[in-house]
PDB file of N, CA and C in Angstrom:
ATOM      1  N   UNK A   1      89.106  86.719 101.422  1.00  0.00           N
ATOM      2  CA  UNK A   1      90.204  86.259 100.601  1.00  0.00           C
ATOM      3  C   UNK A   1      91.435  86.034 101.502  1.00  0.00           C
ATOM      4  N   UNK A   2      92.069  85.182 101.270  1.00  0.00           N
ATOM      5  CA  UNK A   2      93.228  84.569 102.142  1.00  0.00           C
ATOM      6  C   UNK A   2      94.410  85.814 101.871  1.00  0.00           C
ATOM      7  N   UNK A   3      95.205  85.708 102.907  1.00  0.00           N
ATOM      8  CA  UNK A   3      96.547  86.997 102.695  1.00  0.00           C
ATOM      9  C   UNK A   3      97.108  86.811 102.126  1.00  0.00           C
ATOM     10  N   UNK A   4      97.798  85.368 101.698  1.00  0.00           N
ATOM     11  CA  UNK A   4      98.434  85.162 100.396  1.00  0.00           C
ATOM     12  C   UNK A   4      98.092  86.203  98.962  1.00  0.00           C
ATOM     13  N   UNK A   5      96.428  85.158  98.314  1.00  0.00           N
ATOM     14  CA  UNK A   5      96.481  85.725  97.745  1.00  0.00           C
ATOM     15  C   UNK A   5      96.215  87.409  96.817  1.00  0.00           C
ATOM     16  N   UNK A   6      95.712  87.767  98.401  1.00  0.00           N
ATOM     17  CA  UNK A   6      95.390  89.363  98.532  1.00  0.00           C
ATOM     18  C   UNK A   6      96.594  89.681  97.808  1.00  0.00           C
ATOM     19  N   UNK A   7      97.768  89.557  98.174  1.00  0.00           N
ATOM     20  CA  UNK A   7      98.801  90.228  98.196  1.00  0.00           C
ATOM     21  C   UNK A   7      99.850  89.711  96.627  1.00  0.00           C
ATOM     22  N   UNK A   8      99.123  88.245  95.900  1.00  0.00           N
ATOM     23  CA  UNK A   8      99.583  88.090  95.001  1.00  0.00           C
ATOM     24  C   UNK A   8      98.617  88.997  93.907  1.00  0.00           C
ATOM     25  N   UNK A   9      97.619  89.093  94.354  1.00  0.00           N
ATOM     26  CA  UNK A   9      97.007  89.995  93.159  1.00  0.00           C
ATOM     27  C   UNK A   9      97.295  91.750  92.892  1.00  0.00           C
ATOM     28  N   UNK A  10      97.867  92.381  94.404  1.00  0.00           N
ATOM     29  CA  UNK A  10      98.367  93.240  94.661  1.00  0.00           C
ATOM     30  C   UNK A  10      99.551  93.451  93.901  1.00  0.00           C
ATOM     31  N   UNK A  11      99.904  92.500  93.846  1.00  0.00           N
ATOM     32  CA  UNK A  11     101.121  92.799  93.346  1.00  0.00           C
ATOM     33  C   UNK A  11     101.221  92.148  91.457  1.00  0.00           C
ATOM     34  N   UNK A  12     100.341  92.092  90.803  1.00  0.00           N
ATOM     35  CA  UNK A  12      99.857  91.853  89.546  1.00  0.00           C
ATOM     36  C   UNK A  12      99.509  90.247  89.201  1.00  0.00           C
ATOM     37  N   UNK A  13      99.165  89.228  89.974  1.00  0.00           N
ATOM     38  CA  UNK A  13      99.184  88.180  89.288  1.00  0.00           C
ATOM     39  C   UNK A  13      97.666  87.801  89.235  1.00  0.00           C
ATOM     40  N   UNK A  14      97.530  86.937  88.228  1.00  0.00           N
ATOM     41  CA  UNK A  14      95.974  87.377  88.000  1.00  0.00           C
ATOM     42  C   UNK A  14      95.772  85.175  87.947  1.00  0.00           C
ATOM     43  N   UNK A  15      94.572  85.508  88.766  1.00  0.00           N
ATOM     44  CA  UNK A  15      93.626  83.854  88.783  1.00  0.00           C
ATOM     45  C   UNK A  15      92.745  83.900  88.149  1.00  0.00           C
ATOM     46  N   UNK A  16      92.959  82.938  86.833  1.00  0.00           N
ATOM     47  CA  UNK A  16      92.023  82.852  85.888  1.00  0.00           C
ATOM     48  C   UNK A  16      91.810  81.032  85.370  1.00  0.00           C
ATOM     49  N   UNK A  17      90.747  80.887  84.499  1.00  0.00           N
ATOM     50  CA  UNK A  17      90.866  79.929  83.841  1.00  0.00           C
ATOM     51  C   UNK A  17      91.976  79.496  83.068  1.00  0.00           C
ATOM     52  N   UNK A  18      92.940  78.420  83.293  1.00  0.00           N
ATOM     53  CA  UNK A  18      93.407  78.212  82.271  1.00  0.00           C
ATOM     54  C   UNK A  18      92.724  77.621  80.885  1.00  0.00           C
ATOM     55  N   UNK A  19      93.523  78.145  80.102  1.00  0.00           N
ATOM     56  CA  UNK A  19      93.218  77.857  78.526  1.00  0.00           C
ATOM     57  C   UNK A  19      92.744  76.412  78.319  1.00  0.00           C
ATOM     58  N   UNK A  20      91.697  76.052  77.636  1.00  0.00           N
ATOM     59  CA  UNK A  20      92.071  74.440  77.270  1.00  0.00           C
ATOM     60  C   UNK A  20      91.812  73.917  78.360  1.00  0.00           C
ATOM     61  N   UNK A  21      91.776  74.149  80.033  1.00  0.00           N
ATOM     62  CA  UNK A  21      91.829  73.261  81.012  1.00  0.00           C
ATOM     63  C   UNK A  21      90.424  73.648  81.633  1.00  0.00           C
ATOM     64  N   UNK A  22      89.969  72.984  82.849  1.00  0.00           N
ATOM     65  CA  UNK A  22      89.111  73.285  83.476  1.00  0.00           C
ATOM     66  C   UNK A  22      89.481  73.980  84.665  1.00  0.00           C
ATOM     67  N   UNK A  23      90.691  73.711  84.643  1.00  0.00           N
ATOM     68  CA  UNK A  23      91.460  74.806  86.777  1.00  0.00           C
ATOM     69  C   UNK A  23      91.883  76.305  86.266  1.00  0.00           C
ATOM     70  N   UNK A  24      91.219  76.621  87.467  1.00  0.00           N
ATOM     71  CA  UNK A  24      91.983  77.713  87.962  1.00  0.00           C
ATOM     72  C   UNK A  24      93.677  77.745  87.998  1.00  0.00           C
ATOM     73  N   UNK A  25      94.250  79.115  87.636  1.00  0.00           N
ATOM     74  CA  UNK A  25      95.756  78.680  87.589  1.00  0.00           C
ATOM     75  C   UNK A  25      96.018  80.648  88.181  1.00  0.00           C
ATOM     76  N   UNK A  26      97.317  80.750  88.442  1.00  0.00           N
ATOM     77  CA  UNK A  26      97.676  81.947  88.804  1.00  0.00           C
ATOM     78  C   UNK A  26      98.406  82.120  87.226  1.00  0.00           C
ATOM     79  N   UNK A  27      98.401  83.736  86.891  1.00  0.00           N
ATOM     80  CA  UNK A  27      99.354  84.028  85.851  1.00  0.00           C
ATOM     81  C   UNK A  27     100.304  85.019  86.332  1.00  0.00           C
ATOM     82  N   UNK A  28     101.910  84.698  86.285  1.00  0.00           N
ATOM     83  CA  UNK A  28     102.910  85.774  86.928  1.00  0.00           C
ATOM     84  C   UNK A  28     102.496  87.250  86.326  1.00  0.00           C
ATOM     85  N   UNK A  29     102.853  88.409  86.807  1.00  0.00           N
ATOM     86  CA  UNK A  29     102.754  89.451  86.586  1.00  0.00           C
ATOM     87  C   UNK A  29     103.682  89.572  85.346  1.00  0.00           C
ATOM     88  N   UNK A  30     103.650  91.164  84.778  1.00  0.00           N
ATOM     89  CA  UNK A  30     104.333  91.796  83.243  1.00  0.00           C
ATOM     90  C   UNK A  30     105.308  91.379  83.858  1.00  0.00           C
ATOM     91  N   UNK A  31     107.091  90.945  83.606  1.00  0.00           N
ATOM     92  CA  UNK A  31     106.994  90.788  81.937  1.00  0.00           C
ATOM     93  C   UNK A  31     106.497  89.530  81.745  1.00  0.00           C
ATOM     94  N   UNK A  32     106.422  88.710  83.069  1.00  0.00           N
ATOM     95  CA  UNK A  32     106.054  87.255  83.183  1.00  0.00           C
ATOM     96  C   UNK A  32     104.602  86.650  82.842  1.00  0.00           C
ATOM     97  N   UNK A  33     103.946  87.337  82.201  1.00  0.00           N
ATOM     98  CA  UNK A  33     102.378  87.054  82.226  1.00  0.00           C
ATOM     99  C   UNK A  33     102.186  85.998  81.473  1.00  0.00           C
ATOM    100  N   UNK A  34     103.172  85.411  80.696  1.00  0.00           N
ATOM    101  CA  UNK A  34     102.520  83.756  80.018  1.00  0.00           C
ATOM    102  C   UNK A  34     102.800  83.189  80.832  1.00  0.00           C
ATOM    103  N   UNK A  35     103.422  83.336  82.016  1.00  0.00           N
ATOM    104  CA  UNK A  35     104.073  81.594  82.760  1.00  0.00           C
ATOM    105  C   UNK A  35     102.594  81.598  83.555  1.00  0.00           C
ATOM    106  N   UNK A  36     102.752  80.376  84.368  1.00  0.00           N
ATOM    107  CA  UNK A  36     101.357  79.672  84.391  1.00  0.00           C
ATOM    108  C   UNK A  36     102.014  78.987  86.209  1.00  0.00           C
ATOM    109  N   UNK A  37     100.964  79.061  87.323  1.00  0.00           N
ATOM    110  CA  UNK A  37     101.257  78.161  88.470  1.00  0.00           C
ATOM    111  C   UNK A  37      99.672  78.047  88.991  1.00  0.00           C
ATOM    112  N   UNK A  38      99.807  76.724  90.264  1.00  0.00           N
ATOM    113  CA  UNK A  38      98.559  76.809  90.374  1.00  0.00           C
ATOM    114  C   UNK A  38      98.346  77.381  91.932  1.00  0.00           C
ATOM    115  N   UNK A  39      99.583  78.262  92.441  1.00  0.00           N
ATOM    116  CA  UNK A  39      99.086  78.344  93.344  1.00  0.00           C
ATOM    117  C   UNK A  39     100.625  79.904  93.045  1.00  0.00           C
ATOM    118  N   UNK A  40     100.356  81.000  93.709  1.00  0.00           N
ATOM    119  CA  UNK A  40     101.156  81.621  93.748  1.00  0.00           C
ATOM    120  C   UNK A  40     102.174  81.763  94.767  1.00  0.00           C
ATOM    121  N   UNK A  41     103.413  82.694  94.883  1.00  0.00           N
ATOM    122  CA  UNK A  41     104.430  82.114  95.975  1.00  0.00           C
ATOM    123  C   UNK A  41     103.863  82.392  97.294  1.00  0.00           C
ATOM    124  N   UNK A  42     104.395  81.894  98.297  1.00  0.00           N
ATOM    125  CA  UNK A  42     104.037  81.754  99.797  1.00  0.00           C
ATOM    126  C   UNK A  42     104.609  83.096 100.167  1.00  0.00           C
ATOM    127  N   UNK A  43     103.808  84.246 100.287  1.00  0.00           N
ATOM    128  CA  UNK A  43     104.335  85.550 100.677  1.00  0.00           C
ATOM    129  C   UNK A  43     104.711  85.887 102.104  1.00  0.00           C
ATOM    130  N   UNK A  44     103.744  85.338 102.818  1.00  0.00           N
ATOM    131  CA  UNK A  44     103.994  84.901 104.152  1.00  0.00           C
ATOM    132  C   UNK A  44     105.147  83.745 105.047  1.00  0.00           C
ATOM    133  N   UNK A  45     105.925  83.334 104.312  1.00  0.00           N
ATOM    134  CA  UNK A  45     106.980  82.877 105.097  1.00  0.00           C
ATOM    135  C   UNK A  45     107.932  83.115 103.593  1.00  0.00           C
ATOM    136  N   UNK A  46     108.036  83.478 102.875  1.00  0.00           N
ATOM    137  CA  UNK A  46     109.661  83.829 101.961  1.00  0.00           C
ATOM    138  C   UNK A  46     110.145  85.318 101.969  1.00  0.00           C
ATOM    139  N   UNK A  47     110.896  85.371 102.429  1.00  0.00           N
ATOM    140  CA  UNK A  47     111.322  86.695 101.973  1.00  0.00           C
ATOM    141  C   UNK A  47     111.798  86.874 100.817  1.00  0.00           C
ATOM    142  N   UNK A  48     112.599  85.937 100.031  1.00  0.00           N
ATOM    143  CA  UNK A  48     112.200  85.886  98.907  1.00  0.00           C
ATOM    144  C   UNK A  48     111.526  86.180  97.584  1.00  0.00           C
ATOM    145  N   UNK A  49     110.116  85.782  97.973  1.00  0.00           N
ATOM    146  CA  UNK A  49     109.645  85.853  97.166  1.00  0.00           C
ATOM    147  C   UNK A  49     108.660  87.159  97.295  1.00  0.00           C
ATOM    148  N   UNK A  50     108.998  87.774  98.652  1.00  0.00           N
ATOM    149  CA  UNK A  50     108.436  89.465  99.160  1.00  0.00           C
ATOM    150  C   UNK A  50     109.206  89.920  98.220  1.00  0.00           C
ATOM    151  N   UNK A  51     110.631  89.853  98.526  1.00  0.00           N
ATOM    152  CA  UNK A  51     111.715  90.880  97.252  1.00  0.00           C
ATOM    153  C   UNK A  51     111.488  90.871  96.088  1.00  0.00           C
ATOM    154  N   UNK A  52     111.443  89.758  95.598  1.00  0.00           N
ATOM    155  CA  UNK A  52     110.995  89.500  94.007  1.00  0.00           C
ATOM    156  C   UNK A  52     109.733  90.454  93.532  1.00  0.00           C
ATOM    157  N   UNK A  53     108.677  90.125  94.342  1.00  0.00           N
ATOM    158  CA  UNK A  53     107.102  90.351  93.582  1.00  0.00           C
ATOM    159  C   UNK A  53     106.694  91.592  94.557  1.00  0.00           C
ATOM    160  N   UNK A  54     106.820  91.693  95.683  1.00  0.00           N
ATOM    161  CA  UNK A  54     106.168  92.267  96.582  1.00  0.00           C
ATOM    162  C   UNK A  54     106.775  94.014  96.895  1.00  0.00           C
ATOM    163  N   UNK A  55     108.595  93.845  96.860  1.00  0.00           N
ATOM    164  CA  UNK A  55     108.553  94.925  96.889  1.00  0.00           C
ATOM    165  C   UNK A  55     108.967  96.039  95.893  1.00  0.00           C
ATOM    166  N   UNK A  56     108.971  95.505  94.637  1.00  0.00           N
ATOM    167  CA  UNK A  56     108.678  96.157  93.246  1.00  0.00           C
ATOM    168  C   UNK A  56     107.693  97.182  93.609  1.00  0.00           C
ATOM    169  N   UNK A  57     106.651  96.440  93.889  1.00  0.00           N
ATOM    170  CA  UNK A  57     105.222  97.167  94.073  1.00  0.00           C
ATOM    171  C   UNK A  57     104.984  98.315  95.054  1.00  0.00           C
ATOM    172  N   UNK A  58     105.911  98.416  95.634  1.00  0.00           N
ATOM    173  CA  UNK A  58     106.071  99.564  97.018  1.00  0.00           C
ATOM    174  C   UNK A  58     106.958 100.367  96.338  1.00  0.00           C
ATOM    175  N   UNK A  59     108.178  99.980  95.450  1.00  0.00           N
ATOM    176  CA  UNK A  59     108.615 100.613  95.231  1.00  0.00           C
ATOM    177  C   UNK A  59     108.559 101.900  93.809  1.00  0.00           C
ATOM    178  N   UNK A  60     107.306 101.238  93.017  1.00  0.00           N
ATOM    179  CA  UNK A  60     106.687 102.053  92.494  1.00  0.00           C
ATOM    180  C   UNK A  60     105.844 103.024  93.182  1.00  0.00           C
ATOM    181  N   UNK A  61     105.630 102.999  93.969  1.00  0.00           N
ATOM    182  CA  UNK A  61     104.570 103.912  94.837  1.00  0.00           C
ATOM    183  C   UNK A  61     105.691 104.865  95.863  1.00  0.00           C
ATOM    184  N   UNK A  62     106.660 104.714  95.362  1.00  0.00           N
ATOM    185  CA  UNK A  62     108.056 105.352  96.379  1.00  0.00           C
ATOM    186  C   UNK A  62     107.755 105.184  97.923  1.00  0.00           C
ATOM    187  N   UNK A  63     107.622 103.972  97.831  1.00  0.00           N
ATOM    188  CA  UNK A  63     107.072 103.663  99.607  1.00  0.00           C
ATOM    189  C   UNK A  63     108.399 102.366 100.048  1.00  0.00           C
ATOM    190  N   UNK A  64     108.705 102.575 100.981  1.00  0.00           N
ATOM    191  CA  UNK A  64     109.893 101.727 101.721  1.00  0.00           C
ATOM    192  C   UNK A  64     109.623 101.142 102.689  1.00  0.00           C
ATOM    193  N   UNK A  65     109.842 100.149 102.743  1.00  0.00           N
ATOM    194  CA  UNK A  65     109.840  99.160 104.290  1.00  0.00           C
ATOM    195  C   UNK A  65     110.833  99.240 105.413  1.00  0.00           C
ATOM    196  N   UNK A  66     110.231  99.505 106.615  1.00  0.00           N
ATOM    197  CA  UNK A  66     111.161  99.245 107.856  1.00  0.00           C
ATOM    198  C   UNK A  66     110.956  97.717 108.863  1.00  0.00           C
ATOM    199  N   UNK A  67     111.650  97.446 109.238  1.00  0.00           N
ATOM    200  CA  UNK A  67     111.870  96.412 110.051  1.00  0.00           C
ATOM    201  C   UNK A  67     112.007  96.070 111.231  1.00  0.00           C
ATOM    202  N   UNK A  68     111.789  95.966 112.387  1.00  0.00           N
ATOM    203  CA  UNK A  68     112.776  95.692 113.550  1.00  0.00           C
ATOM    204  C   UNK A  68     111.999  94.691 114.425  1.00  0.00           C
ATOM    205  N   UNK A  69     113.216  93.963 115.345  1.00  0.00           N
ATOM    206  CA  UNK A  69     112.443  93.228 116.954  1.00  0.00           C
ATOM    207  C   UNK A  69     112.254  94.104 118.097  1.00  0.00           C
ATOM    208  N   UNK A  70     111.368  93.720 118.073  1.00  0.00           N
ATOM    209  CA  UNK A  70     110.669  94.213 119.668  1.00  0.00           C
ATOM    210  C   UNK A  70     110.071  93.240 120.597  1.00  0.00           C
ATOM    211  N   UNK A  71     109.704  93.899 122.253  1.00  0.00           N
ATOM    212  CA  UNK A  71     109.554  92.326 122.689  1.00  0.00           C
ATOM    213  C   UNK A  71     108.591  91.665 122.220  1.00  0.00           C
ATOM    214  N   UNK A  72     107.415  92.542 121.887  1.00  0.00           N
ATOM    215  CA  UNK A  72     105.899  91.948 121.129  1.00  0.00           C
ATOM    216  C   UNK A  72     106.398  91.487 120.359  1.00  0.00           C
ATOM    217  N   UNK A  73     107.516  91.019 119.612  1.00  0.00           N
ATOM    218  CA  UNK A  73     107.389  90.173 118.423  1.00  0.00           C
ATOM    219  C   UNK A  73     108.336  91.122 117.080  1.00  0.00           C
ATOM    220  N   UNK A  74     108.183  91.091 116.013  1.00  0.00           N
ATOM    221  CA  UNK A  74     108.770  91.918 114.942  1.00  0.00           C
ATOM    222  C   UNK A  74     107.706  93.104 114.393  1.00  0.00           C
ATOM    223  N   UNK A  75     108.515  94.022 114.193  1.00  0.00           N
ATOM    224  CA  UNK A  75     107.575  95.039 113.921  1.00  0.00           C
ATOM    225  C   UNK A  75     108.179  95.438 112.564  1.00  0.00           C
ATOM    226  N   UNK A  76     106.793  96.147 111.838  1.00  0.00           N
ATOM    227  CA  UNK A  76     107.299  96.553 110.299  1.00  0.00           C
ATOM    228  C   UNK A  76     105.966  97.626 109.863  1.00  0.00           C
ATOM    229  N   UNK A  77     107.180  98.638 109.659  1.00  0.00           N
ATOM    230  CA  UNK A  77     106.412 100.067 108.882  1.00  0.00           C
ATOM    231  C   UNK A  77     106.745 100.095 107.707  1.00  0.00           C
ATOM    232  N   UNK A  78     105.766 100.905 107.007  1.00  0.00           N
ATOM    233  CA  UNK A  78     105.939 101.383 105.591  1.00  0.00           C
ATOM    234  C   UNK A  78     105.861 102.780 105.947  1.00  0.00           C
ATOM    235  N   UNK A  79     107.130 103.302 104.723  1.00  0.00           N
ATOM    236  CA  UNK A  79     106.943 104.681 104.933  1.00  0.00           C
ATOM    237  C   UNK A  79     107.317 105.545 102.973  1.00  0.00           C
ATOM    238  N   UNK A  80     107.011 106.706 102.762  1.00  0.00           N
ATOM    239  CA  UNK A  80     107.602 107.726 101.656  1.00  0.00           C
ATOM    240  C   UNK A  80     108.754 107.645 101.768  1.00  0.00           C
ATOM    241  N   UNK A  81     109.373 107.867 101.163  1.00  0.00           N
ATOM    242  CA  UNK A  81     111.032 108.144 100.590  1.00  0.00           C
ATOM    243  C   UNK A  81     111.401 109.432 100.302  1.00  0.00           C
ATOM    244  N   UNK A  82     110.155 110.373 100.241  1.00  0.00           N
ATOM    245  CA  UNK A  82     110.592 111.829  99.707  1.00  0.00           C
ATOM    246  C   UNK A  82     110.736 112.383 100.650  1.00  0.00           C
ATOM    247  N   UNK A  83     111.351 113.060 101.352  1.00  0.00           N
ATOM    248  CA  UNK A  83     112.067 113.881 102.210  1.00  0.00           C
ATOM    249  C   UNK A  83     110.897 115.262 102.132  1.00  0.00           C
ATOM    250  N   UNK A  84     110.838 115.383 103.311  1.00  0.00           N
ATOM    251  CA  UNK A  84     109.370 116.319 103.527  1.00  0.00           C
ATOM    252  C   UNK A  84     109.981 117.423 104.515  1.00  0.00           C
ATOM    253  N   UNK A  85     110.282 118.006 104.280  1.00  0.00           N
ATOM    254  CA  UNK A  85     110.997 119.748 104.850  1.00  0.00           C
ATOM    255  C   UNK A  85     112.023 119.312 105.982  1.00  0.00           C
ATOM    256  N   UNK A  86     112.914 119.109 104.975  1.00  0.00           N
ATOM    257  CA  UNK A  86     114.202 118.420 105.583  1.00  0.00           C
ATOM    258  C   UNK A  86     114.253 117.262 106.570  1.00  0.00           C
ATOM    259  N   UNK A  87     112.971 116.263 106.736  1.00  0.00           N
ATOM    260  CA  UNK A  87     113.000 115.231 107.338  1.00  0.00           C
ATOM    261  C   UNK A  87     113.154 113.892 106.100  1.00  0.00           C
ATOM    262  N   UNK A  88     113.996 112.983 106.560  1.00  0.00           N
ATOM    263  CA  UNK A  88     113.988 111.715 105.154  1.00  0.00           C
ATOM    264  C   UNK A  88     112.953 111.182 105.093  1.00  0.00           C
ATOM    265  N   UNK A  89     112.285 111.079 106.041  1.00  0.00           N
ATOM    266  CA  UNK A  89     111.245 109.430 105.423  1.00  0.00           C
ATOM    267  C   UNK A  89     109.914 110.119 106.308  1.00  0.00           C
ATOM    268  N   UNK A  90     108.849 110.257 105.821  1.00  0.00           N
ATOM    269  CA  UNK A  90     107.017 110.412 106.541  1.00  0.00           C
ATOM    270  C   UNK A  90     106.702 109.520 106.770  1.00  0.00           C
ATOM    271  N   UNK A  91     106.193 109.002 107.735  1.00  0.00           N
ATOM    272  CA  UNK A  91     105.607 107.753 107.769  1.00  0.00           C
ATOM    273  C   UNK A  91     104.389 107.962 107.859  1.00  0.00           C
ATOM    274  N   UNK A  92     103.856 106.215 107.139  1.00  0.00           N
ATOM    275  CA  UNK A  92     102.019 106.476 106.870  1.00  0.00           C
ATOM    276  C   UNK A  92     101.707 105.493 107.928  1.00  0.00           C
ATOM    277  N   UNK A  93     101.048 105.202 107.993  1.00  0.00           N
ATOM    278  CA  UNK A  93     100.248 105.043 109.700  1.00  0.00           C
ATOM    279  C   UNK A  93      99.901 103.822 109.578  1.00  0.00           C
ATOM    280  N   UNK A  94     101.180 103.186 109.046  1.00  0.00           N
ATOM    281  CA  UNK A  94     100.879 101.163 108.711  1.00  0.00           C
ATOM    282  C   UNK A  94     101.928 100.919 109.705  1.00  0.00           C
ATOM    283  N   UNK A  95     101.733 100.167 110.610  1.00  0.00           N
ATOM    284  CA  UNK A  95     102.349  99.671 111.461  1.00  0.00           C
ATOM    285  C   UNK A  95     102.088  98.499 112.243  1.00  0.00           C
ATOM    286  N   UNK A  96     102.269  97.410 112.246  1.00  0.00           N
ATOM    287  CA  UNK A  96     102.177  96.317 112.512  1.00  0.00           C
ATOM    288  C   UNK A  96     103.370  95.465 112.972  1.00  0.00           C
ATOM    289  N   UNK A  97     102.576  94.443 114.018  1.00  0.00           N
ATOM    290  CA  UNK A  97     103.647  92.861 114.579  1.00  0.00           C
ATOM    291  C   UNK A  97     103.161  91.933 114.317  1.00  0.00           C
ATOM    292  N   UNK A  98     104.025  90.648 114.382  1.00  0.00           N
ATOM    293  CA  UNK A  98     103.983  89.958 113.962  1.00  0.00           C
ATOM    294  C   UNK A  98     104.740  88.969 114.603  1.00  0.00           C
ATOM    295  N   UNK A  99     104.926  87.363 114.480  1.00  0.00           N
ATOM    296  CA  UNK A  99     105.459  86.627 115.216  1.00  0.00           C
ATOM    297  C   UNK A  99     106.984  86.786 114.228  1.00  0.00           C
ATOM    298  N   UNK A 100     107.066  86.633 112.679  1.00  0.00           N
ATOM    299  CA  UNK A 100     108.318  86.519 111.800  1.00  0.00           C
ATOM    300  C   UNK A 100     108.525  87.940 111.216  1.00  0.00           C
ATOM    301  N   UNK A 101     109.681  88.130 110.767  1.00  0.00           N
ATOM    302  CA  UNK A 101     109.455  89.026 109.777  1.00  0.00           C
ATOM    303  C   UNK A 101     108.775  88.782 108.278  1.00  0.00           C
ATOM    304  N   UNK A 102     108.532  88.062 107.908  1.00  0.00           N
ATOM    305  CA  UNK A 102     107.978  87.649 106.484  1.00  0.00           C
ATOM    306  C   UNK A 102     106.535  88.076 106.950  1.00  0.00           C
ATOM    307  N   UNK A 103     105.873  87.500 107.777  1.00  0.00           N
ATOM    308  CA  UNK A 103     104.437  87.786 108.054  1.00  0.00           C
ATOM    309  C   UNK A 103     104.256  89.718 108.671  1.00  0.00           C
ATOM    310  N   UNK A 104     104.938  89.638 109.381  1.00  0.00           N
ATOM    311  CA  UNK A 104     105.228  91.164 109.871  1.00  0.00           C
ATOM    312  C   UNK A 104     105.009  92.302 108.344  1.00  0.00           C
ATOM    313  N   UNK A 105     105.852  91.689 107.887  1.00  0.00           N
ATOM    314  CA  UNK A 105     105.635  92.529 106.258  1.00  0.00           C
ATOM    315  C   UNK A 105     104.238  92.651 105.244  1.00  0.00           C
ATOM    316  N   UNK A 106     103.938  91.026 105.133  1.00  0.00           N
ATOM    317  CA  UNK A 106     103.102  90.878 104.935  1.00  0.00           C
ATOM    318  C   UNK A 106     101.893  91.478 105.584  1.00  0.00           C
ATOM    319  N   UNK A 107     101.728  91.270 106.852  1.00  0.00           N
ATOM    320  CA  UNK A 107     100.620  92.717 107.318  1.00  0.00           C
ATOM    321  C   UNK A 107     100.435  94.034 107.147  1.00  0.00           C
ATOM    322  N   UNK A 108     101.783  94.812 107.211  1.00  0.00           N
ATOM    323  CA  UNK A 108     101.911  96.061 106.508  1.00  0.00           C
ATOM    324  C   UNK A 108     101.703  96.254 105.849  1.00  0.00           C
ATOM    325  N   UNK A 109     101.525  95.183 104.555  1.00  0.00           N
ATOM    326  CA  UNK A 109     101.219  95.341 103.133  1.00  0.00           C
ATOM    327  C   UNK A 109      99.450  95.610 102.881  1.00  0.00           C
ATOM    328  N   UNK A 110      98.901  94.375 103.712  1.00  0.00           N
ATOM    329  CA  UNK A 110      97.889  94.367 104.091  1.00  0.00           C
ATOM    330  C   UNK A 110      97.068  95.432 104.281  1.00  0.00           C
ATOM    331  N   UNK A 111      97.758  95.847 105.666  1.00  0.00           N
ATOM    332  CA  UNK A 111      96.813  97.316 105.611  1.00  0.00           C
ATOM    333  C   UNK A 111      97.129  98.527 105.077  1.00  0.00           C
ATOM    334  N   UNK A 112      98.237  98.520 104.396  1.00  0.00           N
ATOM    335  CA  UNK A 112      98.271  99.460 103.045  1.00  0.00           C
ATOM    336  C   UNK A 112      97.424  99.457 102.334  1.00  0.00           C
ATOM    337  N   UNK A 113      96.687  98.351 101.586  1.00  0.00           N
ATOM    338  CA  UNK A 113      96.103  97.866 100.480  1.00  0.00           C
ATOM    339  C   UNK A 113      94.442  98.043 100.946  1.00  0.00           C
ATOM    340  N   UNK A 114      94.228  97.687 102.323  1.00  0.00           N
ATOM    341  CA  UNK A 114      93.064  98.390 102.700  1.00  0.00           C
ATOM    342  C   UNK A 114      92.711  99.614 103.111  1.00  0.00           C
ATOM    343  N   UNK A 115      94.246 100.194 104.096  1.00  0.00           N
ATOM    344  CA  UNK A 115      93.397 101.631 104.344  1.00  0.00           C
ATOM    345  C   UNK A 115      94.427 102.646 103.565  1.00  0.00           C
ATOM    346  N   UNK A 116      95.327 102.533 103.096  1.00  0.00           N
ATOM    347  CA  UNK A 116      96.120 103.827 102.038  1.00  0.00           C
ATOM    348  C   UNK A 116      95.615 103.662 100.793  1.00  0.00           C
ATOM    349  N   UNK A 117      95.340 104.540 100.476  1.00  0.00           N
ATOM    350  CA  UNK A 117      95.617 104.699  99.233  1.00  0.00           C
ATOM    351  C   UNK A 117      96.494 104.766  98.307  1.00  0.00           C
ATOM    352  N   UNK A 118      96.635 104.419  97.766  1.00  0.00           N
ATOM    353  CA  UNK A 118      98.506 104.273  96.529  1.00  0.00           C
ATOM    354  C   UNK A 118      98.323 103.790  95.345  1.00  0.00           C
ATOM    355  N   UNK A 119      97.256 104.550  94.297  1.00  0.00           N
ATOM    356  CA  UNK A 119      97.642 104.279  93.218  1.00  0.00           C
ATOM    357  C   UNK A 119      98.788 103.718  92.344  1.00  0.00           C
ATOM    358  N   UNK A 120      98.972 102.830  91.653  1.00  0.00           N
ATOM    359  CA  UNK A 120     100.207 102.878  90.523  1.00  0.00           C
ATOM    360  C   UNK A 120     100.390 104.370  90.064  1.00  0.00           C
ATOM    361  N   UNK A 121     101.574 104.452  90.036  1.00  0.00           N
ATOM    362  CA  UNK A 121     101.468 105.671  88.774  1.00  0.00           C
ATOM    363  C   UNK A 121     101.824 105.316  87.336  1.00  0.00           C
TER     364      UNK A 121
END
């Protein structure tokens, strides 16, 4: 499955038949679930549309994104937010580069979704 839409379904949007039609269509996530596209947003180059859809979804899981350049390129961790015996932030062992930051993120997300575990609650 392409990273796009790994990460649009990750984050609730669902590819189904449309009604009445013969295509495939994406449906936005709650509260948005009647609107209708045929392709979902470009997660990999908007930041944008990471903020909007993408980091809702981390932030239910009380998980936070870090950022930075390095010479390899941009780097981006995910980490907890709960403060763990007087340290602020644990980090989980997603760490990734990237040539942009949009894609940089997008990988982190990535291997969240394959090797963490993080239920919704």
């Amino acid at each position: 499955m392409e990273l796009n839409e790994k990460l649009a379904k990750w984050a609730g949007f669902r590819h189904e038949k449309a009604p009445y039609w013969t295509d495939m269509i994406w449906y936005y996530p709650e509260p948005h679930q009647t609107c209708m596209c045929y392709s979902p947003p470009d997660f990999t180059t908007d930041l944008n549309a990471q903020v909007k859809w993408l980091w809702p979804e981390l932030l239910k899981r009380n998980l936070y994104i870090g950022i930075g350049a390095d010479k390899k390129g941009w780097e981006c961790w995910i980490f907890e937010g709960e403060p763990i015996e007087g340290d602020p932030f644990q980090e989980y062992k997603v760490k990734v580069f990237a040539d942009t930051p949009a894609m940089a993120i997008c990988k982190a997300i990535e291997t969240l979704i394959e090797e963490v575990s993080c239920p919704k609650e």
